[in-house]
Protein backbone atom coordinates (compact mmCIF):
# COMPACT_ATOMS: atom_id res chain seq x y z
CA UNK A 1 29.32 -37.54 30.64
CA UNK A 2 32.07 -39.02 32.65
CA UNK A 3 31.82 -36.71 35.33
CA UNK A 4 28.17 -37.42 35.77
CA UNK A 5 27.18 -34.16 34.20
CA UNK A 6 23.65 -34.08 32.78
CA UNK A 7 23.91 -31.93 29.56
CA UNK A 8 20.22 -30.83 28.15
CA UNK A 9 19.56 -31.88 24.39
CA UNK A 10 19.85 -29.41 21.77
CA UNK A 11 16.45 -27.88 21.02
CA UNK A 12 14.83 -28.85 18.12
CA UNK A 13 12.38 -27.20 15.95
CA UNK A 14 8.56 -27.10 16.88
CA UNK A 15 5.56 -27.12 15.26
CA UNK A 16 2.47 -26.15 16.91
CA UNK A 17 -1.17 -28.52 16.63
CA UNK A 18 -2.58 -25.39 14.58
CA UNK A 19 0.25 -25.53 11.97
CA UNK A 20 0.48 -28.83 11.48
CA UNK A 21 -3.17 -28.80 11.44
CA UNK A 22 -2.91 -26.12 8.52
CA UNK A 23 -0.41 -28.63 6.70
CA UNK A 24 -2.96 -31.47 6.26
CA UNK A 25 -5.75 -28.98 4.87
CA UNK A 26 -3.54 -27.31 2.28
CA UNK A 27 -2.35 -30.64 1.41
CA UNK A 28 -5.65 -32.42 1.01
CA UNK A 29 -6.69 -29.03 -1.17
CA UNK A 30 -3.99 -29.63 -3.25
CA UNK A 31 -4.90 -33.21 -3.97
CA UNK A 32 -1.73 -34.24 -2.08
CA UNK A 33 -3.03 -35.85 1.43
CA UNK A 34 0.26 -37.66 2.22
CA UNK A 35 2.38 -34.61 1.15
CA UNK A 36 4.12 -32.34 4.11
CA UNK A 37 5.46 -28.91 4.54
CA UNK A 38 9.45 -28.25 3.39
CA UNK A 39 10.41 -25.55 6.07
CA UNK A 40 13.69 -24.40 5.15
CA UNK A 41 16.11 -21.27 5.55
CA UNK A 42 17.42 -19.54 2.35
CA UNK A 43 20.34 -17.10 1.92
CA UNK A 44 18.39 -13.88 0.66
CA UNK A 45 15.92 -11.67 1.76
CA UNK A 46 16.66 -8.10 2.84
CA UNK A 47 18.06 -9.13 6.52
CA UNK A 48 20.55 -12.23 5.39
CA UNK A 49 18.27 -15.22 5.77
CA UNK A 50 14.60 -15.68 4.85
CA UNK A 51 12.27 -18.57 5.20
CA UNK A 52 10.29 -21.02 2.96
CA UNK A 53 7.95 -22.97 2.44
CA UNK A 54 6.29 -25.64 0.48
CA UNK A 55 4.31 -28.94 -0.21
CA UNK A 56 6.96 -32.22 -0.85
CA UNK A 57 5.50 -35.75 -1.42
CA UNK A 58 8.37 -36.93 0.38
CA UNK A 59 11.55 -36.15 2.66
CA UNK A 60 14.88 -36.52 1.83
CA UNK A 61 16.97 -39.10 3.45
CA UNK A 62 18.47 -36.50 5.66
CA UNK A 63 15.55 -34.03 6.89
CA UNK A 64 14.43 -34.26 10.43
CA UNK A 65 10.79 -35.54 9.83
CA UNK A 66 7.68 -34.01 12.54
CA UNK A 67 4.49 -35.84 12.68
CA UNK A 68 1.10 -35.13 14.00
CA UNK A 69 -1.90 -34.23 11.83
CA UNK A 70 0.80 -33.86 9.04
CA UNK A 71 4.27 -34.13 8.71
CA UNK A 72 7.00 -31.22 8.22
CA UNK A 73 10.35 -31.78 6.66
CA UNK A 74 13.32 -29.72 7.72
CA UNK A 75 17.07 -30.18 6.39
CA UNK A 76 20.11 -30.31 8.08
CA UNK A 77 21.57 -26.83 7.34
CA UNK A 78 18.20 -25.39 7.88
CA UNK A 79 17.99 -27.23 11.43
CA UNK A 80 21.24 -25.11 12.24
CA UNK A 81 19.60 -21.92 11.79
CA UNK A 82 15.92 -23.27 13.42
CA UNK A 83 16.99 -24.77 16.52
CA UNK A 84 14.80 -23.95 19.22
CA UNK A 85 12.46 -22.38 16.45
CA UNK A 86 8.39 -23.28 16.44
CA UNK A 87 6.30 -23.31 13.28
CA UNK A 88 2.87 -21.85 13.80
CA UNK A 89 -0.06 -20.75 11.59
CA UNK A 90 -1.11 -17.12 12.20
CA UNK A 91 -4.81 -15.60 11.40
CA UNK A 92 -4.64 -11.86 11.35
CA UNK A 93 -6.61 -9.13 10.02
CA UNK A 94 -3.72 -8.98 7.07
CA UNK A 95 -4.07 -12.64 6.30
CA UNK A 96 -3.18 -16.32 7.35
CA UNK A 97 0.57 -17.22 7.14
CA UNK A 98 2.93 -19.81 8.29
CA UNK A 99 5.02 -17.77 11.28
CA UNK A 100 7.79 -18.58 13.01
CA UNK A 101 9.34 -17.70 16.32
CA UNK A 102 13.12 -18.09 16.11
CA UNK A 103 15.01 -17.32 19.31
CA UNK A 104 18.18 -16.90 16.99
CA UNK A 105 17.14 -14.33 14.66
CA UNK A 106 18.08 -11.14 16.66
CA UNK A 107 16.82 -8.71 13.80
CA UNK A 108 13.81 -8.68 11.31
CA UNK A 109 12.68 -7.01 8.26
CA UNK A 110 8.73 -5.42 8.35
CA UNK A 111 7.77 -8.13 5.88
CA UNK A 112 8.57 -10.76 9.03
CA UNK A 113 10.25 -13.51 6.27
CA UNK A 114 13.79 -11.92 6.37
CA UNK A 115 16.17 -12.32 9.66
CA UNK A 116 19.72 -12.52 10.99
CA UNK A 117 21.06 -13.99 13.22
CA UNK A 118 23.89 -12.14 15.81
């Protein structure tokens, strides 16, 4: 900035070892080793917004593109609503899912796919 300010970078989405992890080995099941994970934010569910998910060969000319083990596509609008987000993979006594922690979503629904955001 002019001034000499310092402003910190917008925070981006994350996605943790064991997720991306997770990606390559559904991926490789599937027959698809060079496929990633489409994270994106849908109108819908019973709180406003919900999440999905899902194997894509490749990303669109637009997506913000994470590597490591595997790679994870994420679109612009979605970004909006996942900034500062993290992508994990949960193993619980109820089964293994895809979670993730968004600072933005101030409520939830029980089934832990649905938000809003305040």
């Amino acid at each position: 900035m002019p001034d000499g300010t310092v402003t910190a970078p917008t925070p981006v989405f994350d996605v943790t070892p064991r997720a991306f992890a997770q990606v390559a080995e559904i991926a490789a099941r599937e027959g698809r080793p060079q496929a990633g994970l489409r994270v994106a934010v849908l109108a819908g569910g019973c709180s406003g917004f919900q999440y999905s998910f899902g194997l894509e060969d490749a990303p669109a000319e637009d997506d913000l593109v994470l590597e490591g083990q595997s790679r994870v596509f994420v679109d612009p609008v979605s970004l909006d609503l996942l900034a500062g987000a993290q992508l994990d993979w949960k193993e619980e006594l109820i089964g293994a899912h895809f979670a993730i922690r968004n600072p933005q979503a101030v409520s939830g629904c029980g089934c832990g796919t649905s938000f809003s955001i305040g």
